[in-house]
N, C-alpha and C. Protein backbone atom coordinates (compact mmCIF):
# COMPACT_ATOMS: atom_id res chain seq x y z
N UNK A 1 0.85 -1.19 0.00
CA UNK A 1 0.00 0.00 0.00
C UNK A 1 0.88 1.24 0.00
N UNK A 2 0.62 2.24 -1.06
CA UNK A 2 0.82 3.20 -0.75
C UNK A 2 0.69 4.25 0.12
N UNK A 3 1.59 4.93 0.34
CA UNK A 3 1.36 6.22 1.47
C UNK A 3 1.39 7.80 1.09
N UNK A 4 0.69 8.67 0.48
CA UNK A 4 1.21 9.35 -0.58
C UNK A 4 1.50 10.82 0.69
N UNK A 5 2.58 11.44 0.15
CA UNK A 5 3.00 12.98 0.89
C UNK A 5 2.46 13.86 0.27
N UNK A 6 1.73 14.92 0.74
CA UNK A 6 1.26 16.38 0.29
C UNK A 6 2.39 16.78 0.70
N UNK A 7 3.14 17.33 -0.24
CA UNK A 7 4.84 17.97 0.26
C UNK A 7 4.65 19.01 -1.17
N UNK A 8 5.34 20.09 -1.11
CA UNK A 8 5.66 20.99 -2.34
C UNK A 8 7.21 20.51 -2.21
N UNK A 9 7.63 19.85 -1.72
CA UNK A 9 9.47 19.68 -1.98
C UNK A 9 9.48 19.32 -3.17
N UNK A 10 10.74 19.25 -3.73
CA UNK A 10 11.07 18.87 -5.27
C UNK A 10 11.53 17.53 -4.63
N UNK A 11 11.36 16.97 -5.92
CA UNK A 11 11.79 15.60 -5.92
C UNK A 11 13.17 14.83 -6.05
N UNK A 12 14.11 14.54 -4.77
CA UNK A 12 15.38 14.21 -5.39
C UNK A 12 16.33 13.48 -5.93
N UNK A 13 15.33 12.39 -6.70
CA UNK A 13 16.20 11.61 -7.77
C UNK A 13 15.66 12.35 -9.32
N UNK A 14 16.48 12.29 -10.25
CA UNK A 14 16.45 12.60 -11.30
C UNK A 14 15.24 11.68 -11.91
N UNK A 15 14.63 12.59 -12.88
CA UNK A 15 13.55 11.88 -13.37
C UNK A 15 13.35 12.51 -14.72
N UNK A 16 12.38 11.42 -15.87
CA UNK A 16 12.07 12.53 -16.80
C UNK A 16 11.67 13.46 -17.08
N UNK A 17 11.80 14.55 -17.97
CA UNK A 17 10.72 15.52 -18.06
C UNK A 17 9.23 14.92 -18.80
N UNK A 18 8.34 15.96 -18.42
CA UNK A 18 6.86 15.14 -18.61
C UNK A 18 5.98 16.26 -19.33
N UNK A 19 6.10 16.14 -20.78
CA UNK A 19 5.28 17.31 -21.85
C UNK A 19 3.69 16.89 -21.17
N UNK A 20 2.93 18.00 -21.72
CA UNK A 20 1.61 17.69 -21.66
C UNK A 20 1.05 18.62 -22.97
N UNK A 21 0.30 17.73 -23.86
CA UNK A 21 -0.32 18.56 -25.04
C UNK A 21 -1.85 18.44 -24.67
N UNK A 22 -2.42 19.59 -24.22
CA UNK A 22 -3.86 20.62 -24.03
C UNK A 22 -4.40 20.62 -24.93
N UNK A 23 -5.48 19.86 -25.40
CA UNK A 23 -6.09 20.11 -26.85
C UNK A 23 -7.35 20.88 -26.32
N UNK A 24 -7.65 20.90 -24.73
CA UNK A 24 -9.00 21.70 -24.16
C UNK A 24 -10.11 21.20 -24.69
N UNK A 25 -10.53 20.12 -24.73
CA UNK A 25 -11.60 18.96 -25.52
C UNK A 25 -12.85 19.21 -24.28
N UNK A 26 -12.30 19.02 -22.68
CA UNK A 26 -13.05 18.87 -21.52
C UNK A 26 -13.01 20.08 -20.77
N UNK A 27 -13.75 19.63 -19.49
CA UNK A 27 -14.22 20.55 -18.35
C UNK A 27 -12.85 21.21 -18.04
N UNK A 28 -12.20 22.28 -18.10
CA UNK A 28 -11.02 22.97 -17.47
C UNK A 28 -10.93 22.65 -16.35
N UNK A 29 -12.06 22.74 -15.41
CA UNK A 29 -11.89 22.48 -14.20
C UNK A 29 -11.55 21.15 -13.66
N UNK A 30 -11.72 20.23 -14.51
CA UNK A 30 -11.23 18.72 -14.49
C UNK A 30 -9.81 18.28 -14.94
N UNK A 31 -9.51 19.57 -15.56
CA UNK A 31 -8.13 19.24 -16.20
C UNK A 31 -6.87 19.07 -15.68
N UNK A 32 -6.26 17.57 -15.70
CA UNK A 32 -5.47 17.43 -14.56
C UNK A 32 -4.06 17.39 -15.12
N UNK A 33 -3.83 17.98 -16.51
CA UNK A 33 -2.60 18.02 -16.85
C UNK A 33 -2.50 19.40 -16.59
N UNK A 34 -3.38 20.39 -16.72
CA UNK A 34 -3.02 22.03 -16.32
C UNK A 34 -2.82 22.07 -15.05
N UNK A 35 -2.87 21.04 -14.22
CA UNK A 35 -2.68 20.78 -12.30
C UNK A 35 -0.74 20.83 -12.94
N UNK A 36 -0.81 19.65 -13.51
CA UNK A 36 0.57 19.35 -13.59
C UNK A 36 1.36 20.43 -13.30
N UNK A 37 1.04 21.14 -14.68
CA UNK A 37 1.63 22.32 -15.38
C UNK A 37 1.94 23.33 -13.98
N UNK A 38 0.31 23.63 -13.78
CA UNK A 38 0.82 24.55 -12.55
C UNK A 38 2.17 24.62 -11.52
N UNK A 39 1.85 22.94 -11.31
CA UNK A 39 2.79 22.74 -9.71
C UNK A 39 4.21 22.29 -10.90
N UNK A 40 4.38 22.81 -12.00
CA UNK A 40 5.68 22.53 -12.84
C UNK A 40 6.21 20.98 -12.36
N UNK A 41 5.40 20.09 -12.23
CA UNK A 41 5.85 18.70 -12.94
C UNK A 41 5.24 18.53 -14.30
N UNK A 42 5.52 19.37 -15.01
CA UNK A 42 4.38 19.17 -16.42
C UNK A 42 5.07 20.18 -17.23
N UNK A 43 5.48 20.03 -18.62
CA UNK A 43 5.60 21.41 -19.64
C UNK A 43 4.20 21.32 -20.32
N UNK A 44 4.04 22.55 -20.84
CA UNK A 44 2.98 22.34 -21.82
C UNK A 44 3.63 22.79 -23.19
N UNK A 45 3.12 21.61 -24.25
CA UNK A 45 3.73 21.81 -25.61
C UNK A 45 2.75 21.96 -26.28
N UNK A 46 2.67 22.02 -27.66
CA UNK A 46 1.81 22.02 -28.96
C UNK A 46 2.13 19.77 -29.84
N UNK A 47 1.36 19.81 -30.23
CA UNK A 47 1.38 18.40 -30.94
C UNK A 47 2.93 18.65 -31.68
N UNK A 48 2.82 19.54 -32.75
CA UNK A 48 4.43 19.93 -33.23
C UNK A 48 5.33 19.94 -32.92
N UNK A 49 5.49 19.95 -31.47
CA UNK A 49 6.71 20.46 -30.52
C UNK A 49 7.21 18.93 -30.30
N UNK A 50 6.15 18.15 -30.14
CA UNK A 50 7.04 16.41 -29.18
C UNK A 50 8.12 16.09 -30.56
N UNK A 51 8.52 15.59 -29.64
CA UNK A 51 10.49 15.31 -29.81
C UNK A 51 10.71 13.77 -30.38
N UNK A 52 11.09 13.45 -31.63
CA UNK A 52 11.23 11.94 -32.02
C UNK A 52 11.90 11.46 -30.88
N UNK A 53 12.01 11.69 -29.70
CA UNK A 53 12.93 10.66 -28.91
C UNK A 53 12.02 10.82 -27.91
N UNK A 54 11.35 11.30 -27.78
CA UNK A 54 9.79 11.01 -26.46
C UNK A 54 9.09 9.83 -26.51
N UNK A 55 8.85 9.55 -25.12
CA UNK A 55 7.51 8.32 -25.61
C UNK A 55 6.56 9.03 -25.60
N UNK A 56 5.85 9.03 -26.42
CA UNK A 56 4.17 9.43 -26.37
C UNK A 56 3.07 8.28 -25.90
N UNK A 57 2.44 8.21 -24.55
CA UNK A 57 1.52 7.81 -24.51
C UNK A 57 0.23 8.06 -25.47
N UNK A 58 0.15 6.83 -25.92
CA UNK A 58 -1.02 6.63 -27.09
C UNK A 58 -2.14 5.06 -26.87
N UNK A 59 -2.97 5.57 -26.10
CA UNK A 59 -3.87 3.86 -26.00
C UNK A 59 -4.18 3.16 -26.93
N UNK A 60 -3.98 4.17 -28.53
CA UNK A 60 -4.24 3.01 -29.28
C UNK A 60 -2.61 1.90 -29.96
N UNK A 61 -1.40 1.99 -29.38
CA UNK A 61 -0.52 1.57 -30.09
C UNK A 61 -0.30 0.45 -29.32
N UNK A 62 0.15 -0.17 -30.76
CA UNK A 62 0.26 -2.01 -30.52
C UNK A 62 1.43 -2.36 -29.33
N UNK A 63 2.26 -1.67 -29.29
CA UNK A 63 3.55 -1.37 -28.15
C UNK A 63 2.78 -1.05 -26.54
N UNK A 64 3.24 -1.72 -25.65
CA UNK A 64 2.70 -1.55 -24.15
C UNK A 64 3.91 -0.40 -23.65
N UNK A 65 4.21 -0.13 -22.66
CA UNK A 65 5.14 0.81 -21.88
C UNK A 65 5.63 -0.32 -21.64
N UNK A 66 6.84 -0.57 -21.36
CA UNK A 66 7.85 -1.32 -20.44
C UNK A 66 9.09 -0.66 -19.85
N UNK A 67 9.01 -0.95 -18.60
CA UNK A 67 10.25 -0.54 -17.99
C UNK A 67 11.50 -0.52 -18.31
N UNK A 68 11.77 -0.93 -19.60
CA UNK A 68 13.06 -1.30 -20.44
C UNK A 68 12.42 0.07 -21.28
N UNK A 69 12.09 0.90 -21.29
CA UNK A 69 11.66 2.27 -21.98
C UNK A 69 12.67 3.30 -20.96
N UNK A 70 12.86 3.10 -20.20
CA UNK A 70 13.42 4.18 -18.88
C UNK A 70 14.59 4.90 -19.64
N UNK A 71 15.37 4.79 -20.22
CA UNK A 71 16.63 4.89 -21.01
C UNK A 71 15.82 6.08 -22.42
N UNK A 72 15.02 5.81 -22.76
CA UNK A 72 14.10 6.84 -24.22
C UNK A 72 13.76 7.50 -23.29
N UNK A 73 13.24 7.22 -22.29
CA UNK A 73 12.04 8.99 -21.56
C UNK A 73 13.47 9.32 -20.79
N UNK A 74 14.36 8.98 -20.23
CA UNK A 74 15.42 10.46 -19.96
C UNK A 74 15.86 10.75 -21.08
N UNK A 75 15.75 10.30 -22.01
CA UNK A 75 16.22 11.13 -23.00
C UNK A 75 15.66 11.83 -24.11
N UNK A 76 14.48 11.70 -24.21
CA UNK A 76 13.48 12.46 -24.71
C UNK A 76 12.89 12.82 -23.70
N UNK A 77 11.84 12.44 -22.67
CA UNK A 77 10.62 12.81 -21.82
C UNK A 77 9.78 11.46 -22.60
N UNK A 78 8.74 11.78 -21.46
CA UNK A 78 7.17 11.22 -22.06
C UNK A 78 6.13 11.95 -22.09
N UNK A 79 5.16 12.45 -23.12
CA UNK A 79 4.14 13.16 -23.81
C UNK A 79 2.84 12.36 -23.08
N UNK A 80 2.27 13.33 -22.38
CA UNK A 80 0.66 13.21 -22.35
C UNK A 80 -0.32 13.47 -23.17
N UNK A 81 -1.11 13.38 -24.20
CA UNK A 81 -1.79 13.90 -24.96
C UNK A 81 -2.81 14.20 -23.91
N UNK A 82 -3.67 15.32 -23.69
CA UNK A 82 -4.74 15.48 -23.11
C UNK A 82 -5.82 16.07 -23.27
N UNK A 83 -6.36 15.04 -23.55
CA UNK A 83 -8.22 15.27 -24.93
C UNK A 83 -8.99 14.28 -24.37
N UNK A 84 -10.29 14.60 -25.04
CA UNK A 84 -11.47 13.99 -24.68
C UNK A 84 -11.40 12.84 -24.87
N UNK A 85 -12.02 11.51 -24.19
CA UNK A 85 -11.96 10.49 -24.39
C UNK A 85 -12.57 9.92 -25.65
N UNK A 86 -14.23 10.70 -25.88
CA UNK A 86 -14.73 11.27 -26.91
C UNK A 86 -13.81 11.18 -28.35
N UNK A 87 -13.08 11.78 -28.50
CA UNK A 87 -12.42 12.30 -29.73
C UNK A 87 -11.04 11.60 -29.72
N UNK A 88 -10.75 10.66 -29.06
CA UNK A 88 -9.41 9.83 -29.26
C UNK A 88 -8.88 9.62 -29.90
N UNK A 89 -9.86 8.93 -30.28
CA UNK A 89 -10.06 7.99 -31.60
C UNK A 89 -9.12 8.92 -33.05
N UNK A 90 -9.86 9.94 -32.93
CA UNK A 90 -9.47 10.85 -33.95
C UNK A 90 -7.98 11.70 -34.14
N UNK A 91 -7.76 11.99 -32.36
CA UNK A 91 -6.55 12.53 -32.18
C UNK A 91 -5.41 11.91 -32.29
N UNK A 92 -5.56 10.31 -31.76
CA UNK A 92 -4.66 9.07 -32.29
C UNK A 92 -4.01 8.88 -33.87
N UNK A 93 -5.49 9.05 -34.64
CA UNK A 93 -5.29 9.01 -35.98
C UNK A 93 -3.82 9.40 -36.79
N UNK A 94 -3.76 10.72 -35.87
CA UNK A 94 -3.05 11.64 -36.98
C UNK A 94 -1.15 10.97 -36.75
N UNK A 95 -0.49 11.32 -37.14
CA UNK A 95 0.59 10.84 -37.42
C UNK A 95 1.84 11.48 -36.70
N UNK A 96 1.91 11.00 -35.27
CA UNK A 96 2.36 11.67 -34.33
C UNK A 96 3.88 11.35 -34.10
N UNK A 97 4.93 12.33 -33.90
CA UNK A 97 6.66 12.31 -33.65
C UNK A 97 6.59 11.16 -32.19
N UNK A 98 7.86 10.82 -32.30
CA UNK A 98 8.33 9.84 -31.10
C UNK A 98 7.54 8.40 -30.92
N UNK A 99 8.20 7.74 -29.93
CA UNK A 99 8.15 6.34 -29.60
C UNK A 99 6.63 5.95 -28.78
N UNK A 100 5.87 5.75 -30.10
CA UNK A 100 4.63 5.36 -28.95
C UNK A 100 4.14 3.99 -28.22
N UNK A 101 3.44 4.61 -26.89
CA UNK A 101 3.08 3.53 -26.36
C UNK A 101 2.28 3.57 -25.95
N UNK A 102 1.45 2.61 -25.35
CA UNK A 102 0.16 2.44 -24.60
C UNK A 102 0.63 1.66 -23.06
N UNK A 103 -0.31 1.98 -22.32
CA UNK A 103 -0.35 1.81 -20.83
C UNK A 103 -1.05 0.40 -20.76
N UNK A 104 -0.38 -0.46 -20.07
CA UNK A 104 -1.30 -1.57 -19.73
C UNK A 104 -2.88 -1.37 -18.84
N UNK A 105 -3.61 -1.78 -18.78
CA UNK A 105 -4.96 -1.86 -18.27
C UNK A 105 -4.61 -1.88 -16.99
N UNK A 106 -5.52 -0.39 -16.73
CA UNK A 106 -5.87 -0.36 -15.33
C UNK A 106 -6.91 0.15 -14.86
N UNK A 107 -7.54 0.61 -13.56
CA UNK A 107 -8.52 1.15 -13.48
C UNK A 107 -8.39 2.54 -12.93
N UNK A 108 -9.37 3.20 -13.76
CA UNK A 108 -9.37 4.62 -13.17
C UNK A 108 -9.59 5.18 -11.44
N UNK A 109 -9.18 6.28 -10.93
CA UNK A 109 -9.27 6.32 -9.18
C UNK A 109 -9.98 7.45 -9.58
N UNK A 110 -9.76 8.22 -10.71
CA UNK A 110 -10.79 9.45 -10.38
C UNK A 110 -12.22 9.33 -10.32
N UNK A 111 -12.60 10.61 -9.82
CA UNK A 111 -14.20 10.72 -9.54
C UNK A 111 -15.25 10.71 -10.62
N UNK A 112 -14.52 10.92 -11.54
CA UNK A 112 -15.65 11.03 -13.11
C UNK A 112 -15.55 9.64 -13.59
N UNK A 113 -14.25 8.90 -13.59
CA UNK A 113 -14.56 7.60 -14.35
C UNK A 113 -14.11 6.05 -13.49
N UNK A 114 -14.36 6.35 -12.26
CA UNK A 114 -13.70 5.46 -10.92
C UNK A 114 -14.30 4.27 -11.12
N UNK A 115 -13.04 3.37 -11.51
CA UNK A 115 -13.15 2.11 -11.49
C UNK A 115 -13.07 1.64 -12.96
N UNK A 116 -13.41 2.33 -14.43
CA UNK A 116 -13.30 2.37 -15.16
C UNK A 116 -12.33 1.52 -16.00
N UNK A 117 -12.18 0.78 -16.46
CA UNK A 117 -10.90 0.53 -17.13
C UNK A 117 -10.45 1.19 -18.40
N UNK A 118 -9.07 1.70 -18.48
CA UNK A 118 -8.30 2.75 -19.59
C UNK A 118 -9.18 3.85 -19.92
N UNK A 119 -9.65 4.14 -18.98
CA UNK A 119 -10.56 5.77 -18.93
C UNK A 119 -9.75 6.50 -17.96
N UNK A 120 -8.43 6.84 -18.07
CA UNK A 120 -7.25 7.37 -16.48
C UNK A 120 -7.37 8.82 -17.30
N UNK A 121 -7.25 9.29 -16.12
CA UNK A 121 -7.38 10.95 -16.25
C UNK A 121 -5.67 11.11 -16.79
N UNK A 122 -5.38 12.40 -17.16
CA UNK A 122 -3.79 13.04 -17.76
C UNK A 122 -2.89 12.34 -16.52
N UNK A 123 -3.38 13.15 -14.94
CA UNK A 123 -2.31 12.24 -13.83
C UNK A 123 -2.01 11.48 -13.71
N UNK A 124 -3.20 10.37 -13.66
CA UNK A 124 -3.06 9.03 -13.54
C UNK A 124 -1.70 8.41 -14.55
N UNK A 125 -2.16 8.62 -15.86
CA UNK A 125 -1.30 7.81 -16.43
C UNK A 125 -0.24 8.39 -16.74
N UNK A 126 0.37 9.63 -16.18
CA UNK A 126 1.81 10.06 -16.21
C UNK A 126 2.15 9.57 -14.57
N UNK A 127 1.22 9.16 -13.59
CA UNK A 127 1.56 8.52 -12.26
C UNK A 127 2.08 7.34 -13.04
N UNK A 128 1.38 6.35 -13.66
CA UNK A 128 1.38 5.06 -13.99
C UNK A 128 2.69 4.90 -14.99
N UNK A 129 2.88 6.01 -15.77
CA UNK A 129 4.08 5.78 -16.85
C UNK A 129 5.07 6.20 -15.75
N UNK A 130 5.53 6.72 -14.49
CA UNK A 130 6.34 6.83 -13.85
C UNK A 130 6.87 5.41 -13.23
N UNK A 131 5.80 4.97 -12.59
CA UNK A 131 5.69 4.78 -12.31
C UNK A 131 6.20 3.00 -12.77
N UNK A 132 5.69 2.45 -13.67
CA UNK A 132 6.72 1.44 -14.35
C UNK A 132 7.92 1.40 -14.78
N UNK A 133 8.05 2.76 -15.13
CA UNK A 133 9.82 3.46 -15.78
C UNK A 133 10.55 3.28 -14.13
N UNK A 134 10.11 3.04 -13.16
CA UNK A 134 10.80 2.97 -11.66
C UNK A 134 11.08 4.47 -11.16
N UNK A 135 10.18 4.69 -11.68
CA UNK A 135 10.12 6.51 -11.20
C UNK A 135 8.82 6.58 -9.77
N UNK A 136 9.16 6.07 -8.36
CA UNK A 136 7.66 5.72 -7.71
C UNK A 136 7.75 6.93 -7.27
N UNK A 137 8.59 7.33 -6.50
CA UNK A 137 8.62 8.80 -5.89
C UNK A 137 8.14 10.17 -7.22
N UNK A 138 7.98 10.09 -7.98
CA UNK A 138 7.42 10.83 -8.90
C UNK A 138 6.00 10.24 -8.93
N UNK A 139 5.76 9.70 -9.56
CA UNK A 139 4.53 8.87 -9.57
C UNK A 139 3.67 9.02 -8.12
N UNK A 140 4.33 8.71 -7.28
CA UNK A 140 2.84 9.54 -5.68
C UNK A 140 3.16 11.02 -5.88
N UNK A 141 4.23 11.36 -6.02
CA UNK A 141 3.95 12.85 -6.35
C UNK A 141 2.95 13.51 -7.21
N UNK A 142 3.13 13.35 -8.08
CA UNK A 142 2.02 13.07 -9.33
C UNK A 142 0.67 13.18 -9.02
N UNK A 143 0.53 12.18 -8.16
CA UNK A 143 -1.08 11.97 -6.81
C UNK A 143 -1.53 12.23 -6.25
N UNK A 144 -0.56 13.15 -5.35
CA UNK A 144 -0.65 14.18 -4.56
C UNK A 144 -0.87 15.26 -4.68
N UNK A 145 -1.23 15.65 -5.79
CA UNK A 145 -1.87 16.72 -6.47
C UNK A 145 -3.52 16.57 -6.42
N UNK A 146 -4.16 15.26 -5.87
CA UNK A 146 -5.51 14.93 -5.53
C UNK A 146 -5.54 14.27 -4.87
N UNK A 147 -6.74 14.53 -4.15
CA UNK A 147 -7.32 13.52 -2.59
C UNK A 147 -7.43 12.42 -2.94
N UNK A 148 -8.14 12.05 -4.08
CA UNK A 148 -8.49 10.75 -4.33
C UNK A 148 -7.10 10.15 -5.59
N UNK A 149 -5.72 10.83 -5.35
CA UNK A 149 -4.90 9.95 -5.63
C UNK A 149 -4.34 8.75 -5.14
N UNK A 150 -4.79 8.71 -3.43
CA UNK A 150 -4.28 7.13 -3.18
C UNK A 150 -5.53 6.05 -3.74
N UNK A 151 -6.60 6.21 -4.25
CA UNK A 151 -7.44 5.40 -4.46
C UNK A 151 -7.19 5.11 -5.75
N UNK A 152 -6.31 5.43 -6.68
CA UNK A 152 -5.64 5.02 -8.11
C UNK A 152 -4.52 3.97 -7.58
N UNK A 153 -3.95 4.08 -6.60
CA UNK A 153 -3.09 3.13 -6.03
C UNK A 153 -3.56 2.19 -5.30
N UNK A 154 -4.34 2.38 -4.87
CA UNK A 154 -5.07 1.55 -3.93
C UNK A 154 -5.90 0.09 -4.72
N UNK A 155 -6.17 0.74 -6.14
CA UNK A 155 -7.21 -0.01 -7.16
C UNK A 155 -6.11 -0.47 -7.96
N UNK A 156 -4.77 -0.55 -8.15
CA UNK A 156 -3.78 -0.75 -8.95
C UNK A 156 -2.56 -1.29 -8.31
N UNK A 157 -2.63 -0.99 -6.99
CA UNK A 157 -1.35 -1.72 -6.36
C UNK A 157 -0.35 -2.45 -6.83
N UNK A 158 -1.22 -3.58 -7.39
CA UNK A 158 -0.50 -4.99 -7.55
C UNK A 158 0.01 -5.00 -8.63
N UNK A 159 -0.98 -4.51 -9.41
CA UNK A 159 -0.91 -4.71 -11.32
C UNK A 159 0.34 -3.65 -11.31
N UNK A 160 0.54 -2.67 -11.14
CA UNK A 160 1.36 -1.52 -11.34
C UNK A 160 2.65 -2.12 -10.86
N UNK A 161 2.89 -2.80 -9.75
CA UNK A 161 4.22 -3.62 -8.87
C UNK A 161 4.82 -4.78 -10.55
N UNK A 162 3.07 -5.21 -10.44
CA UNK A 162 3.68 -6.71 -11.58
C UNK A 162 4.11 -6.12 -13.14
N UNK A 163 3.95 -5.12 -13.09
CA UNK A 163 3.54 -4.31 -14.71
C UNK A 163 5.25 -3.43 -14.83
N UNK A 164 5.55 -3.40 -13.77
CA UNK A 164 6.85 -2.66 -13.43
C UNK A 164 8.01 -3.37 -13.17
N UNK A 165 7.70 -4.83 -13.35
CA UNK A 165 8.62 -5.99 -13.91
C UNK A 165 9.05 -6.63 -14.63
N UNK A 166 8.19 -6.39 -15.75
CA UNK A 166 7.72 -6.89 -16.84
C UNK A 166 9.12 -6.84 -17.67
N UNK A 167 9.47 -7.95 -18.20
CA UNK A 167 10.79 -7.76 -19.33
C UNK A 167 10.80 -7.71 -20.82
N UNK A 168 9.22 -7.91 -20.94
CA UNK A 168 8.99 -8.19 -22.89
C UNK A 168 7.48 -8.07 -22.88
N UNK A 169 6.99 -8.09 -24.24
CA UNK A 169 5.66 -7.70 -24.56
C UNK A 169 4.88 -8.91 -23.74
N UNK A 170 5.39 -9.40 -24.27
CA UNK A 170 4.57 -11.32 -24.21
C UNK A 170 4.46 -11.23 -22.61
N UNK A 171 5.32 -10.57 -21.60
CA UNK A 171 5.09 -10.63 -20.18
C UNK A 171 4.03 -9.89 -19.65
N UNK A 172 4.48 -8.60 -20.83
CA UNK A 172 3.21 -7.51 -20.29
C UNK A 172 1.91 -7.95 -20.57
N UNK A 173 1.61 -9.21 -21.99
CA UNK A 173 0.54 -8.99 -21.77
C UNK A 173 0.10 -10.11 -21.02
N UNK A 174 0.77 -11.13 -20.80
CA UNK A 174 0.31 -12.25 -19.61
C UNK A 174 -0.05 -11.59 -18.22
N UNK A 175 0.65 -10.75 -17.70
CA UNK A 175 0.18 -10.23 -16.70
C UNK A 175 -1.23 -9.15 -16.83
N UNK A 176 -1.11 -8.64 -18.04
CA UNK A 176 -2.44 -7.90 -17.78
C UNK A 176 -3.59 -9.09 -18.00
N UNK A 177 -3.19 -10.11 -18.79
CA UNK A 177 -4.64 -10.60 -19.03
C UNK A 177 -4.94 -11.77 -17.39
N UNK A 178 -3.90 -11.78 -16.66
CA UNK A 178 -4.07 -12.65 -15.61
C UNK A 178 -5.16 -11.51 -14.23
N UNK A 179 -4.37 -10.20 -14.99
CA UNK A 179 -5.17 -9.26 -13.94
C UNK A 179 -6.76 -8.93 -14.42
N UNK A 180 -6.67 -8.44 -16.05
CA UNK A 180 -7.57 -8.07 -16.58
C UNK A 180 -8.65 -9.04 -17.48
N UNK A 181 -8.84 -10.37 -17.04
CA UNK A 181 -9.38 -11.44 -18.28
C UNK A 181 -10.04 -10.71 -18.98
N UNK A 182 -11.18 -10.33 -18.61
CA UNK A 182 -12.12 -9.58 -19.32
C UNK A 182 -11.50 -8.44 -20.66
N UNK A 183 -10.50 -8.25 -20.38
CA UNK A 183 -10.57 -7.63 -21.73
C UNK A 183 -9.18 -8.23 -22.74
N UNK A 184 -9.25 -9.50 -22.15
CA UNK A 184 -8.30 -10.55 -23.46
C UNK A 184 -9.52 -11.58 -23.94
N UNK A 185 -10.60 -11.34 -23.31
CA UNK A 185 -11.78 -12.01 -23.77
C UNK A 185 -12.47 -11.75 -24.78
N UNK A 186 -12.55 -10.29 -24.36
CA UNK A 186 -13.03 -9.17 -25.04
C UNK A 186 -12.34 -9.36 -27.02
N UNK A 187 -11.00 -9.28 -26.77
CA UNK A 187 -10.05 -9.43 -28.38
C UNK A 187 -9.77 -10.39 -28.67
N UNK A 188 -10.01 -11.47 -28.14
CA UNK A 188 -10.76 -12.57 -28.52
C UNK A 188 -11.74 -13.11 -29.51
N UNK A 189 -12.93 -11.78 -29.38
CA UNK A 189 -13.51 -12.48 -30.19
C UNK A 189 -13.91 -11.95 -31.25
């Protein structure tokens, strides 16, 4: 179990930098990559700006995150895209710079889509991409930017521990489908 700190200290192991692209699709007031931004664990870029050597989180790419990625995000960063869930689909489409990846299955902690699976707010899954890269002390930081960030940990504990071990695709996806059946059932059929 996690224990998360409300601390404004900076964080003192080296970590990546963490773009965030604002397309303003949703509620502002929900917007948890402009949280980022604020408390400067977050840049904000334009789609143009990400860097061929970034990972870009992308849910639709055939590539999972693996902790064998840690080596590309210090040396690029990792890109949040942050848009409507709505319009994904579409924003995915287009033909985006750097190393993409998708987040293994987890469930959402926030209040709009709690419990959800791959519905994670901007935090969450720059907590979660820290968070496998062996970035944990970033990753509760990350959380601590909301009350209901230990309940993203709390609903992910395990999977996030096993997901952050992972040495190859074929591991990542045995472990998600041991966590997640339901949606290797799901592509299945």
């Amino acid at each position: 179990m996690f224990k998360l700190e409300r601390s404004s200290e900076t964080i003192p192991e080296k970590f990546p930098r963490i773009f965030a692209v604002e397309l303003r699709e949703d509620d502002p007031a929900k917007c948890t990559s402009a949280k980022m931004i604020k408390f400067h664990l977050a840049a904000s870029i334009s789609l143009s700006r990400i860097s061929r050597e970034a990972i870009v989180l992308n849910p639709f790419s055939p590539e999972v995150l693996l902790n064998s990625d840690r080596t590309t995000a210090f040396r690029g960063g990792f890109v949040i895209i942050d848009c409507s869930w709505a319009k994904a689909t579409g924003t995915f489409k287009r033909s985006l710079k750097g190393h993409q990846r998708r987040l293994p299955t987890l469930m959402a902690g926030n209040p709009t889509n709690y419990s959800k699976l791959n519905s994670l707010s901007s935090v969450e899954a720059a907590s979660a991409t820290a968070y496998i890269l062996g970035f944990r002390s970033l990753s509760e930081r990350l959380l601590s930017l909301y009350k209901w960030g230990e309940t993203f940990f709390s609903l992910n504990s395990n999977a996030l521990k096993d997901y952050s071990e992972a040495s190859s695709q074929e591991e990542m996806n045995q472990i998600e489908a041991d966590y997640f059946p339901q949606i290797s059932s799901n592509t299945a059929e």
